[in-house]
C-alpha atoms as a PDB file:
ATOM      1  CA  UNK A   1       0.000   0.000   0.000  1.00  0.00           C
ATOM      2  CA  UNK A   2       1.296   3.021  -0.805  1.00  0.00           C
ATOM      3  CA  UNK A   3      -1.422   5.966  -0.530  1.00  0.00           C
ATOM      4  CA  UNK A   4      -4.061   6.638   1.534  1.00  0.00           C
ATOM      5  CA  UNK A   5      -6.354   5.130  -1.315  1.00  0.00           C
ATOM      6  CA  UNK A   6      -5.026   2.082  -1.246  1.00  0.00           C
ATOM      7  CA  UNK A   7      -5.571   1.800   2.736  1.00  0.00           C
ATOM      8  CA  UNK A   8      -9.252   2.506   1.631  1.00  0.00           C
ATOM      9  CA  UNK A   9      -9.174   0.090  -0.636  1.00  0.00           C
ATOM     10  CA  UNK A  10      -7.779  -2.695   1.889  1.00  0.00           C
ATOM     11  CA  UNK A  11     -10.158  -1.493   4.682  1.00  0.00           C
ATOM     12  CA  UNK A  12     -13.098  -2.078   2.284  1.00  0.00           C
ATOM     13  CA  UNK A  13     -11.890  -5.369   1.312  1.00  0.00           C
ATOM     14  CA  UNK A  14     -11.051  -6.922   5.013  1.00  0.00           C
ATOM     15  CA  UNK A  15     -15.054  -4.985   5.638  1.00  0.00           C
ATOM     16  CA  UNK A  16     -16.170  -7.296   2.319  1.00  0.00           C
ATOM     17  CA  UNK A  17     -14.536 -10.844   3.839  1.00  0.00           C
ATOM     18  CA  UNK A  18     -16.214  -9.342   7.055  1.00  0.00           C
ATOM     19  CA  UNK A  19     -12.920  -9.303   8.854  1.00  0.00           C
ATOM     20  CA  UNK A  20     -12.417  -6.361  11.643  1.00  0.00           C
ATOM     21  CA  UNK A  21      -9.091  -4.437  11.646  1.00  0.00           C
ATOM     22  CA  UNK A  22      -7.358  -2.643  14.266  1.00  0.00           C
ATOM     23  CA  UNK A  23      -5.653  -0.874  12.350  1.00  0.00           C
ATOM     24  CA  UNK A  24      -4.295  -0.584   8.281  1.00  0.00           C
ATOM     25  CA  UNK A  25      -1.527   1.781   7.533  1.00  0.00           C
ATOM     26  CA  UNK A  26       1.019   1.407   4.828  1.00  0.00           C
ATOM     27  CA  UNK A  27       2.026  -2.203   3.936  1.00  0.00           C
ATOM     28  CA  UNK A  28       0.404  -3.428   7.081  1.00  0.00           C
ATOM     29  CA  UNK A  29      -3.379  -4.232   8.771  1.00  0.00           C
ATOM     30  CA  UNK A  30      -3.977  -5.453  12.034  1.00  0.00           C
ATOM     31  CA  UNK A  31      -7.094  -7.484  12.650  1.00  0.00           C
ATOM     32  CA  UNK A  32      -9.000  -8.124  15.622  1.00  0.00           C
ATOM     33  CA  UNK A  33      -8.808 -11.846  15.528  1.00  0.00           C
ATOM     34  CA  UNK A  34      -7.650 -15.112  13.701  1.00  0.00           C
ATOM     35  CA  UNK A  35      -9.140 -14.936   9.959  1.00  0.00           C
ATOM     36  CA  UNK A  36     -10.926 -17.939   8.787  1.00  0.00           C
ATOM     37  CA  UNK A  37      -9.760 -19.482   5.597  1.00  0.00           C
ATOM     38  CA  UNK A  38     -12.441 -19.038   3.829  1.00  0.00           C
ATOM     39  CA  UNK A  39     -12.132 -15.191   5.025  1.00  0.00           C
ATOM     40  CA  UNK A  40      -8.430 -15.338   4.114  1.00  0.00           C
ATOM     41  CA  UNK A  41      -9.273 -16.770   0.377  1.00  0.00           C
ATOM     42  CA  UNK A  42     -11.803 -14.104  -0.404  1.00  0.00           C
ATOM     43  CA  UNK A  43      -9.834 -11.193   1.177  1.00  0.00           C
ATOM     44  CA  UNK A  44      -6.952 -12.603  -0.765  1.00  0.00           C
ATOM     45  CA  UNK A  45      -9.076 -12.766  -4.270  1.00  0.00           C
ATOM     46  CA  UNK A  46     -10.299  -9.422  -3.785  1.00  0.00           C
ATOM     47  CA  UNK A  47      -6.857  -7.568  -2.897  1.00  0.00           C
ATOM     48  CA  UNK A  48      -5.225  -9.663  -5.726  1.00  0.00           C
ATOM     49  CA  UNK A  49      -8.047  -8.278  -8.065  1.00  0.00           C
ATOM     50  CA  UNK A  50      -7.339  -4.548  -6.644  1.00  0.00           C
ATOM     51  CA  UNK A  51      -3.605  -4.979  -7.916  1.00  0.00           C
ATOM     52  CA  UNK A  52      -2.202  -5.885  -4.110  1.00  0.00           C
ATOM     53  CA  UNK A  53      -0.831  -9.083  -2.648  1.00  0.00           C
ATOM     54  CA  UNK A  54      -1.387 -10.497   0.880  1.00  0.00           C
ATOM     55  CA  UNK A  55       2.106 -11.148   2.408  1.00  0.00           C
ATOM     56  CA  UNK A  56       1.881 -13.923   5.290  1.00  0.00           C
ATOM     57  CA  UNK A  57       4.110 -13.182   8.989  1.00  0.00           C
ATOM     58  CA  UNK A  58       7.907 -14.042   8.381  1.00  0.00           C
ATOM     59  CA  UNK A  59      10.834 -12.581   6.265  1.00  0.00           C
ATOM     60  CA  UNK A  60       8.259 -11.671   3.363  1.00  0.00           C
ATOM     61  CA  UNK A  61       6.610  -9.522   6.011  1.00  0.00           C
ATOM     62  CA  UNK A  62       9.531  -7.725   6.878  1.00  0.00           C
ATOM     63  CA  UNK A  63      10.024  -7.048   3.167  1.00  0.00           C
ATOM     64  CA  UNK A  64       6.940  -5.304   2.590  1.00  0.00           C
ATOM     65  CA  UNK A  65       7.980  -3.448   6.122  1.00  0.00           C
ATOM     66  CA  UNK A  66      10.993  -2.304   4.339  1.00  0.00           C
ATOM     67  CA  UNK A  67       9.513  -0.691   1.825  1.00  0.00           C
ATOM     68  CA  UNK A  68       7.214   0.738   3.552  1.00  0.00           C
ATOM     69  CA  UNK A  69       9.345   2.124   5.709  1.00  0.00           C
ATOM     70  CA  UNK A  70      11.209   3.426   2.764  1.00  0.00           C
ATOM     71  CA  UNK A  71       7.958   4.772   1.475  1.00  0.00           C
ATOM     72  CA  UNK A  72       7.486   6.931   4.426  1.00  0.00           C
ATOM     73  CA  UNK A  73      11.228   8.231   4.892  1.00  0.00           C
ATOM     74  CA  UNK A  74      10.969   9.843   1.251  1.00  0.00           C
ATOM     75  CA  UNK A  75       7.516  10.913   2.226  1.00  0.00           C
ATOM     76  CA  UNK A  76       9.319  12.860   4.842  1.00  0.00           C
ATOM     77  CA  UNK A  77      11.926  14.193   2.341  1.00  0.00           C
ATOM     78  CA  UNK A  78       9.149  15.191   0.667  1.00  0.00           C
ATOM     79  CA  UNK A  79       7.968  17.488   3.362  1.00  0.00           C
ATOM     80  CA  UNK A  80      10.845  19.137   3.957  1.00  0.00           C
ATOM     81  CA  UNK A  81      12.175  16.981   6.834  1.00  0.00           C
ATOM     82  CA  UNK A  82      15.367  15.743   7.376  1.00  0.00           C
ATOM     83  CA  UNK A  83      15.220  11.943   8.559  1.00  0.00           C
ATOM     84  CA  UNK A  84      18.823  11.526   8.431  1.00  0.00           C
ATOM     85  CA  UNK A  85      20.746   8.294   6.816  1.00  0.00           C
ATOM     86  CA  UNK A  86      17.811   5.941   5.330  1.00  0.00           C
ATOM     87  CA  UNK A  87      20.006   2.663   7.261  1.00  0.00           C
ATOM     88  CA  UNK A  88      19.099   4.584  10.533  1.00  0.00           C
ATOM     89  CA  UNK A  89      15.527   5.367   9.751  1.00  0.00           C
ATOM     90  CA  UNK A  90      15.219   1.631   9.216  1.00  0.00           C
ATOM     91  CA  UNK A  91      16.681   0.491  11.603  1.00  0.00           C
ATOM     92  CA  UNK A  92      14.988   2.432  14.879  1.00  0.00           C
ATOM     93  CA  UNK A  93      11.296   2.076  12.841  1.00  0.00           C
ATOM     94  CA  UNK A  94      11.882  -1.782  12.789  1.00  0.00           C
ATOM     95  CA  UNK A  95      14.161  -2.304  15.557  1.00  0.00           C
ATOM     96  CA  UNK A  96      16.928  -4.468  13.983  1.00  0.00           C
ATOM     97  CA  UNK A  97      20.192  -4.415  12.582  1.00  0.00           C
ATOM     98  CA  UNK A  98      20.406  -2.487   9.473  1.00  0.00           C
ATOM     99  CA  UNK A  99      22.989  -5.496   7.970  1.00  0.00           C
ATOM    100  CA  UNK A 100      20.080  -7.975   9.061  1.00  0.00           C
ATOM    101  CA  UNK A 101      17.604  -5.960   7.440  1.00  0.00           C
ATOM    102  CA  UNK A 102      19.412  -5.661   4.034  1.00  0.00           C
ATOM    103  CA  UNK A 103      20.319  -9.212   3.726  1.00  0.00           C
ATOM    104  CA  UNK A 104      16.894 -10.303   4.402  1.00  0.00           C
ATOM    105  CA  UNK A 105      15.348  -7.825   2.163  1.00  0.00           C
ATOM    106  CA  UNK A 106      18.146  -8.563  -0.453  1.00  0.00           C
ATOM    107  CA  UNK A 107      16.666 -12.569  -0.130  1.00  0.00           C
ATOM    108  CA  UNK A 108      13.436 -11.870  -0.663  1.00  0.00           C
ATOM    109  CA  UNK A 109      13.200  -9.141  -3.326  1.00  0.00           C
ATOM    110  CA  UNK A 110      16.227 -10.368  -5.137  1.00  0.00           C
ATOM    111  CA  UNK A 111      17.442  -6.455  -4.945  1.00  0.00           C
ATOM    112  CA  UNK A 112      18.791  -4.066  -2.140  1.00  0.00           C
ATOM    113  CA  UNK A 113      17.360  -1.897  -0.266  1.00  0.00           C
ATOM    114  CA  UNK A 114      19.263   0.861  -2.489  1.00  0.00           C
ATOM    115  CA  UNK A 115      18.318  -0.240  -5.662  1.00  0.00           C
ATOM    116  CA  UNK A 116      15.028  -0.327  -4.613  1.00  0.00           C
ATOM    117  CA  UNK A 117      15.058   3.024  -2.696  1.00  0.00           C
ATOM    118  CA  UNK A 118      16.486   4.535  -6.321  1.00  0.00           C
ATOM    119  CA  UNK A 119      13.737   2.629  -8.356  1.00  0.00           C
ATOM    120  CA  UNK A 120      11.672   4.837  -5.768  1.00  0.00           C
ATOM    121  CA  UNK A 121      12.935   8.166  -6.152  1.00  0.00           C
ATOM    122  CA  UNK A 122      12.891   7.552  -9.784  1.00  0.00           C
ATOM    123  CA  UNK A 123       9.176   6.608 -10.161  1.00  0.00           C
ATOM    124  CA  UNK A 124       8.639   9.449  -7.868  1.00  0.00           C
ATOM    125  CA  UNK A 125      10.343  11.939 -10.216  1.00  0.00           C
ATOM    126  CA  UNK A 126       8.708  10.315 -13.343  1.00  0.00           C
ATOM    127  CA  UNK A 127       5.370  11.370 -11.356  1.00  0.00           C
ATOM    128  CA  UNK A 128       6.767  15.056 -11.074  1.00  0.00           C
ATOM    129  CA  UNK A 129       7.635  15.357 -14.434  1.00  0.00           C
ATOM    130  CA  UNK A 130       4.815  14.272 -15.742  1.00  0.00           C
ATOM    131  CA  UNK A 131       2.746  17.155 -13.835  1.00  0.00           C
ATOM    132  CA  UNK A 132       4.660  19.373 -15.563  1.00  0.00           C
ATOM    133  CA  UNK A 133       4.897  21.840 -12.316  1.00  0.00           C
ATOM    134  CA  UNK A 134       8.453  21.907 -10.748  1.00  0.00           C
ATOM    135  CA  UNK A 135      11.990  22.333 -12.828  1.00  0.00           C
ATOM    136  CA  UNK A 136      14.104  19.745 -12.995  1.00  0.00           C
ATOM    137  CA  UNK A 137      16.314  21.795 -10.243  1.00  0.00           C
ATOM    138  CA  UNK A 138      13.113  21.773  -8.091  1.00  0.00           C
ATOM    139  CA  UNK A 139      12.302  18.220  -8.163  1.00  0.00           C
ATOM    140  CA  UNK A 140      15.976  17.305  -7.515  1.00  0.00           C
ATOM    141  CA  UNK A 141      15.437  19.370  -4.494  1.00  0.00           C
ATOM    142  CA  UNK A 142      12.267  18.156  -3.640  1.00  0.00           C
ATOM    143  CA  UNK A 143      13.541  14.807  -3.761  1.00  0.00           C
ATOM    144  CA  UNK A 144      16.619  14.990  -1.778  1.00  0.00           C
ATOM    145  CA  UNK A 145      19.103  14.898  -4.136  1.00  0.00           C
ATOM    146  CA  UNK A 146      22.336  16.810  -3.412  1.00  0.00           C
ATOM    147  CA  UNK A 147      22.378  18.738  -6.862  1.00  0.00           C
ATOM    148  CA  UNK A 148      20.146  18.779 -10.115  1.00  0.00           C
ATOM    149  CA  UNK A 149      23.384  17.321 -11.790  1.00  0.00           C
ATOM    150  CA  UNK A 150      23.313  14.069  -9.472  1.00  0.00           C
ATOM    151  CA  UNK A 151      19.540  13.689  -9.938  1.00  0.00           C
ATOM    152  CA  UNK A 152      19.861  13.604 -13.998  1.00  0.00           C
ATOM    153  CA  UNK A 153      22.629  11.024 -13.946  1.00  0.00           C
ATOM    154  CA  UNK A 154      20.730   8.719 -11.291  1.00  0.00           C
ATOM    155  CA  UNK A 155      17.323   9.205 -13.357  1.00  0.00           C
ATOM    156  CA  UNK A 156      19.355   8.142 -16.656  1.00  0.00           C
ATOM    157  CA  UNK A 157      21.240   5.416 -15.082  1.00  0.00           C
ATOM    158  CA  UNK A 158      17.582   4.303 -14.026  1.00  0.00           C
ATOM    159  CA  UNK A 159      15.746   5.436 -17.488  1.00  0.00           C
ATOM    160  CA  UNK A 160      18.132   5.736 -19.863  1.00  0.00           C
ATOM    161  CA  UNK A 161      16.852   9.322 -20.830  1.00  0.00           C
ATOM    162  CA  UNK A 162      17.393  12.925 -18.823  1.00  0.00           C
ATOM    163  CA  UNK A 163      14.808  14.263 -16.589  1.00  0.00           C
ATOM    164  CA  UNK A 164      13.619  16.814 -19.749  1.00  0.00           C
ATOM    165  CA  UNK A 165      13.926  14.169 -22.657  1.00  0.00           C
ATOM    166  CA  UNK A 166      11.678  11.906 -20.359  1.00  0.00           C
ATOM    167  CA  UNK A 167       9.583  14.856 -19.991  1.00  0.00           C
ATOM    168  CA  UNK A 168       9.471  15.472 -23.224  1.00  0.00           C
ATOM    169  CA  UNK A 169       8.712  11.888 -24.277  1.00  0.00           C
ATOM    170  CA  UNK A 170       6.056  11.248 -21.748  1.00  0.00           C
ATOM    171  CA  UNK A 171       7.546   7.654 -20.716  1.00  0.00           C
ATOM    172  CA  UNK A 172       5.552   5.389 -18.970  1.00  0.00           C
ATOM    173  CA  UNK A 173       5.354   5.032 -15.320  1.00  0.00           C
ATOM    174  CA  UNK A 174       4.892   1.960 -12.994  1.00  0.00           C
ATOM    175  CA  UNK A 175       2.968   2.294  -9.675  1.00  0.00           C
ATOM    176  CA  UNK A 176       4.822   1.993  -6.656  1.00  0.00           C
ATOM    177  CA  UNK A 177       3.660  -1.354  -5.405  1.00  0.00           C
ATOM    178  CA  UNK A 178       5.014  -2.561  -9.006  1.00  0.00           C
ATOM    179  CA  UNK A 179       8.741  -1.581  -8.087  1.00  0.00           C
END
């Protein structure tokens, strides 16, 4: 999950398998009891058919907690905060090693938690430019990149076009559950 309508979206499917939540925030909902399996199937069928997987408890979980995590941290970039190093964020918001972390999400995803925080940033700055509202300079900023310079090399290492010929193009985009 990575927007506030896709937590609608899985609140109104765990409300359709008539499952109760505790809670649902990004990548993660917490029910009030044990699902049946026949709960489990249709919530699963409906999320699937909604474009969203259900991840069961173990290393796969922490995966999607990753990203999540990552998810928020440029979120907070975003805002204009300063979270600091992105191994520290993820390590106090999940409580483990950061080397632990990376291995397991490197076993699961079959990438690293860079690559994937890059495939990120990129999608993210494919949504900019597409609006058509900030400079490439602004977006870099926006973004957290240290200079317009390093964004355009890290968005054609990931594209294989600049920020403007993208722009110019219109290239596609992939949502960010699809990364």
């Amino acid at each position: 999950m990575v927007c506030p309508r896709c937590i609608d979206a899985v609140e109104q499917s765990l409300s359709d398998a008539g499952l109760r939540q505790e809670t649902v925030r990004l990548g993660e909902a917490v029910l009030q009891s044990p699902p049946e399996q026949a709960a489990l199937e249709q919530l699963e069928a409906d999320l699937r058919a909604k474009g969203f997987e259900l991840i069961p408890p173990g290393d796969e979980q922490l995966g999607a907690q990753i990203k999540s995590e990552i998810i928020r941290f440029q979120q907070q970039i975003e805002a204009g905060a300063a979270p600091g190093l992105l191994s520290d964020w993820l390590s106090s918001k999940l409580n483990k090693n950061y080397s632990y972390l990376s291995g397991q999400f490197t076993q699961t995803s079959g990438h690293t938690i860079t690559q994937f925080y890059e495939k990120l940033r990129t999608e993210r700055a494919k949504e900019l430019l597409a609006l058509n509202r900030l400079s490439v300079g602004e977006i870099a900023l926006t973004l957290g990149y240290s200079s317009s310079q390093h964004f355009s090399a890290r968005f054609r290492e990931q594209t294989g076009l600049s920020p403007t010929a993208w722009r110019q193009k219109g290239g596609e985009r992939r949502s960010l559950d699809a990364i």
